[in-house]
N, C-alpha and C. Protein backbone atom coordinates (compact mmCIF):
# COMPACT_ATOMS: atom_id res chain seq x y z
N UNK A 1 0.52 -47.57 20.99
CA UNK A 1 -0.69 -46.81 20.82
C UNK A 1 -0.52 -45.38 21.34
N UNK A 2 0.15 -45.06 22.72
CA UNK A 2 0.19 -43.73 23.19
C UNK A 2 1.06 -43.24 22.41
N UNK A 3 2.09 -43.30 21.24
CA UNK A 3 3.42 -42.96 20.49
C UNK A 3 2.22 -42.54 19.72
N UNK A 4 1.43 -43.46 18.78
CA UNK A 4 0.46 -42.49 17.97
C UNK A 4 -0.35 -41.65 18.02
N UNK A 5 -0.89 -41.78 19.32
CA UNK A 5 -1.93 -40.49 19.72
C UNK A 5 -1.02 -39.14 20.01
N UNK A 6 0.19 -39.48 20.49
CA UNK A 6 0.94 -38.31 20.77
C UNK A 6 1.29 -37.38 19.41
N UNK A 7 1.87 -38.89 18.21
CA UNK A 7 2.40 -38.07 17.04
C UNK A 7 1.01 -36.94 16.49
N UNK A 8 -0.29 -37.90 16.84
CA UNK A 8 -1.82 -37.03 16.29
C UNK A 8 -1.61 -35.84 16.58
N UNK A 9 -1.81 -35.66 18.16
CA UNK A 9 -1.72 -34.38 18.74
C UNK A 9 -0.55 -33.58 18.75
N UNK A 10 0.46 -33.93 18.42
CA UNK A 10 1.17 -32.42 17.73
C UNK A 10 1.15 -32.61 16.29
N UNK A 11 0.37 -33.60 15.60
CA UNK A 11 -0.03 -32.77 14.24
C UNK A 11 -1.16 -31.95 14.34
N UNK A 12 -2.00 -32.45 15.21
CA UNK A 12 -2.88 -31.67 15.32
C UNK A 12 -2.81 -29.86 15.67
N UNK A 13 -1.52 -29.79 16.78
CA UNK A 13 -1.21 -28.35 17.13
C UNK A 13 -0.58 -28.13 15.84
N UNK A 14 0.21 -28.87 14.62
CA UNK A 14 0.92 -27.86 13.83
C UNK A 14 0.03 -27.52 13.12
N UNK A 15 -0.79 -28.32 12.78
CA UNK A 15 -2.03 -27.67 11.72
C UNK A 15 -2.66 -26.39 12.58
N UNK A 16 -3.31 -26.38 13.80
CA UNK A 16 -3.71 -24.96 14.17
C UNK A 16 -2.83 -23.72 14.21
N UNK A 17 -1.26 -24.53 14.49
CA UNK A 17 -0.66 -23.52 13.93
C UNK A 17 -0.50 -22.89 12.48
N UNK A 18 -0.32 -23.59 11.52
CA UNK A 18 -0.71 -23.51 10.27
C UNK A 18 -1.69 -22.75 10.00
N UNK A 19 -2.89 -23.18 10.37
CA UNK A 19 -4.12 -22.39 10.63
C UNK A 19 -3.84 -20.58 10.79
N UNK A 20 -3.48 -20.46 12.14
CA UNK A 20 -2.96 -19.37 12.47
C UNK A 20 -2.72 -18.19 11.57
N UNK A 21 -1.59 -19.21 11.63
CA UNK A 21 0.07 -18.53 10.56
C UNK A 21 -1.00 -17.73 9.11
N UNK A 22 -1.71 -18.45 8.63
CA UNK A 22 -2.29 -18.40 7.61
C UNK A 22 -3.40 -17.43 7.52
N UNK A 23 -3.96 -17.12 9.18
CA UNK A 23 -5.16 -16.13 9.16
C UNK A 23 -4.60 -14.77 9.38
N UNK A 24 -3.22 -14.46 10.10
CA UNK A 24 -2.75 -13.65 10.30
C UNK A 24 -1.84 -13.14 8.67
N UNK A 25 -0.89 -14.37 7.84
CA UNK A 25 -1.10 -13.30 6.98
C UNK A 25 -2.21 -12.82 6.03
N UNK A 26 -3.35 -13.41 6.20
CA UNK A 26 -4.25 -12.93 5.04
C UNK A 26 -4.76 -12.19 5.98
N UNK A 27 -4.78 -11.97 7.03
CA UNK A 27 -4.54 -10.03 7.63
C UNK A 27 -4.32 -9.26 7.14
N UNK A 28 -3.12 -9.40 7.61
CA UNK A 28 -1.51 -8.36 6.79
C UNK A 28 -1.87 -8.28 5.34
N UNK A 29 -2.36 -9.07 4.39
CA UNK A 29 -2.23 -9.25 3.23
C UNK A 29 -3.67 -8.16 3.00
N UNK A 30 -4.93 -8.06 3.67
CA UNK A 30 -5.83 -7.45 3.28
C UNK A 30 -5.72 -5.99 4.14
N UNK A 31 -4.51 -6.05 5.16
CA UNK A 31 -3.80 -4.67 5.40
C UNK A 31 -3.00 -4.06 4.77
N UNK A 32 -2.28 -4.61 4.23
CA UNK A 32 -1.15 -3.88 2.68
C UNK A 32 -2.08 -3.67 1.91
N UNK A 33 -3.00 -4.29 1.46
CA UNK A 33 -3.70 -4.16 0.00
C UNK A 33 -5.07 -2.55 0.02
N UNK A 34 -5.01 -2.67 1.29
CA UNK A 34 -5.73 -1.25 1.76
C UNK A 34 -4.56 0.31 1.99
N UNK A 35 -3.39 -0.52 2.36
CA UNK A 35 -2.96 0.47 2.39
C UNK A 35 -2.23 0.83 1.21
N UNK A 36 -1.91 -0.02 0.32
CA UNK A 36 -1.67 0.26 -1.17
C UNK A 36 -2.54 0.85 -2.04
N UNK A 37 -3.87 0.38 -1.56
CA UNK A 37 -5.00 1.26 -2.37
C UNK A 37 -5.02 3.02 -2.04
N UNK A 38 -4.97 3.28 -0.88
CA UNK A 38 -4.60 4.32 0.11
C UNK A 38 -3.21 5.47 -0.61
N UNK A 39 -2.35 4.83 -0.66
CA UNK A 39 -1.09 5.27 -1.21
C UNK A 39 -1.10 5.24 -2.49
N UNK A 40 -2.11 4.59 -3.52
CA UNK A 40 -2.11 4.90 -4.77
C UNK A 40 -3.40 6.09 -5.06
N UNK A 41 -4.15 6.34 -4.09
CA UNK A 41 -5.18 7.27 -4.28
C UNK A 41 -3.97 8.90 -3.64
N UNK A 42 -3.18 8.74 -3.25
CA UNK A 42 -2.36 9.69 -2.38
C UNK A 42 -1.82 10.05 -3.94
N UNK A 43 -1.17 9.47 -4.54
CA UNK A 43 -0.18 9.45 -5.57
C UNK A 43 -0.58 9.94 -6.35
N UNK A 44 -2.13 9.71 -6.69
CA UNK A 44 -2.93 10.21 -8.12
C UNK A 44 -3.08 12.11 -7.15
N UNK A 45 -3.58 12.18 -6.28
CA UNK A 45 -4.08 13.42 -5.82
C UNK A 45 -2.50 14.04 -5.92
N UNK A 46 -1.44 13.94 -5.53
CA UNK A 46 0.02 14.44 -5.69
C UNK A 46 0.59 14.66 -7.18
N UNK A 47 0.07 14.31 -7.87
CA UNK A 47 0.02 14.13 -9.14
C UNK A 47 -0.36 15.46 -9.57
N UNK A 48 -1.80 14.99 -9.40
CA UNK A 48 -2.64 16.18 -9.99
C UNK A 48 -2.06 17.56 -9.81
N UNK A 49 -1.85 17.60 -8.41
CA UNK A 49 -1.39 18.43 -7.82
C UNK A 49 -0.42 19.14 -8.15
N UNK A 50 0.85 18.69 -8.80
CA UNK A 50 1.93 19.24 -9.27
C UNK A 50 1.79 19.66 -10.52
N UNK A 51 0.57 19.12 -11.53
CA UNK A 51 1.02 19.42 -12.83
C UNK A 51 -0.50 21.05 -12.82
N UNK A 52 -1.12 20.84 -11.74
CA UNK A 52 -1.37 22.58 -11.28
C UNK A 52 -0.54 23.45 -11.03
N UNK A 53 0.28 22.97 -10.45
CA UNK A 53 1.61 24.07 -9.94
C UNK A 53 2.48 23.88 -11.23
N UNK A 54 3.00 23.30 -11.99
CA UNK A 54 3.76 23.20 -13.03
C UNK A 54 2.74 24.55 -13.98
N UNK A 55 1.75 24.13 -14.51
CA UNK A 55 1.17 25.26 -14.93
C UNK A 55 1.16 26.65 -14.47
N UNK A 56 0.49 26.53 -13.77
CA UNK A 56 0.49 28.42 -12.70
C UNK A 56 2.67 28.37 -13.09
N UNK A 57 3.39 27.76 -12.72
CA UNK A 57 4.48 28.10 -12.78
C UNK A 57 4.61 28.54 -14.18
N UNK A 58 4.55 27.66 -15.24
CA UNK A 58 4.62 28.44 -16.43
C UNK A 58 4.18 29.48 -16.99
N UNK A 59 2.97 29.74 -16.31
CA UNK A 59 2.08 30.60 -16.68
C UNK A 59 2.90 32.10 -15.87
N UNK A 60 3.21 31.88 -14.97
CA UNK A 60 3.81 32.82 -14.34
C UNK A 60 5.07 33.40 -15.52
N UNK A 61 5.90 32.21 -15.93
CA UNK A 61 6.87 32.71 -16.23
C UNK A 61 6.65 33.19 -17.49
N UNK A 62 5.47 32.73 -18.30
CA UNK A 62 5.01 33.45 -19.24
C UNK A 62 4.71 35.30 -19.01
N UNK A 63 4.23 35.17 -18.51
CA UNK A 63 3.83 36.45 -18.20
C UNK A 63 5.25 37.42 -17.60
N UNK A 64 5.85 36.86 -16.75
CA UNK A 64 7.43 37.22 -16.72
C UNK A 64 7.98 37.91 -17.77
N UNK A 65 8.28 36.83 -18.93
CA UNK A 65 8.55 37.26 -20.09
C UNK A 65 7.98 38.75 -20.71
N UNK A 66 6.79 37.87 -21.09
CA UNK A 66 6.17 39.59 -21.58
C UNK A 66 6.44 40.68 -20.64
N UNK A 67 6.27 40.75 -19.51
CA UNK A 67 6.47 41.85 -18.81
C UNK A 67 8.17 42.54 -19.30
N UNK A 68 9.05 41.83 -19.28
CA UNK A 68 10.03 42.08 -20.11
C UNK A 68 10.59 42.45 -21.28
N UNK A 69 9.95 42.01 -21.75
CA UNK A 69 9.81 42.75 -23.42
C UNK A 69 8.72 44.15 -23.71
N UNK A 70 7.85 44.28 -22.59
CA UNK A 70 7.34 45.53 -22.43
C UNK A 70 8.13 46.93 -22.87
């Protein structure tokens, strides 16, 4: 009888460990997923960002030009 209550109680600790294990990664898991949201809002604004400067750059070198052929 004490052999089975013993095997109970460390099933019982692996399941809280289980438990655990399981709350911590759906942590992590709703901490990546914020910080992926985070880093894909970064990406779109970096984005944008360059194809402003890609313009003004062309635009520059447009005007370059003509100034050259002046």
């Amino acid at each position: 009888m004490t052999d089975t209550i013993t095997r109970i109680d460390n099933l019982e600790e692996q399941v809280d460990e289980l438990l655990e294990f399981c709350r911590r990664l759906s942590n992590e898991n709703r901490d990546l997923r914020a910080q992926l949201q985070q880093l894909a809002t970064e990406r779109s604004g970096l984005i944008e960002q360059k194809e402003k400067v890609r313009t003004q750059v062309e635009s520059m070198n447009t005007r370059l030009r003509s100034m050259e052929k002046a």
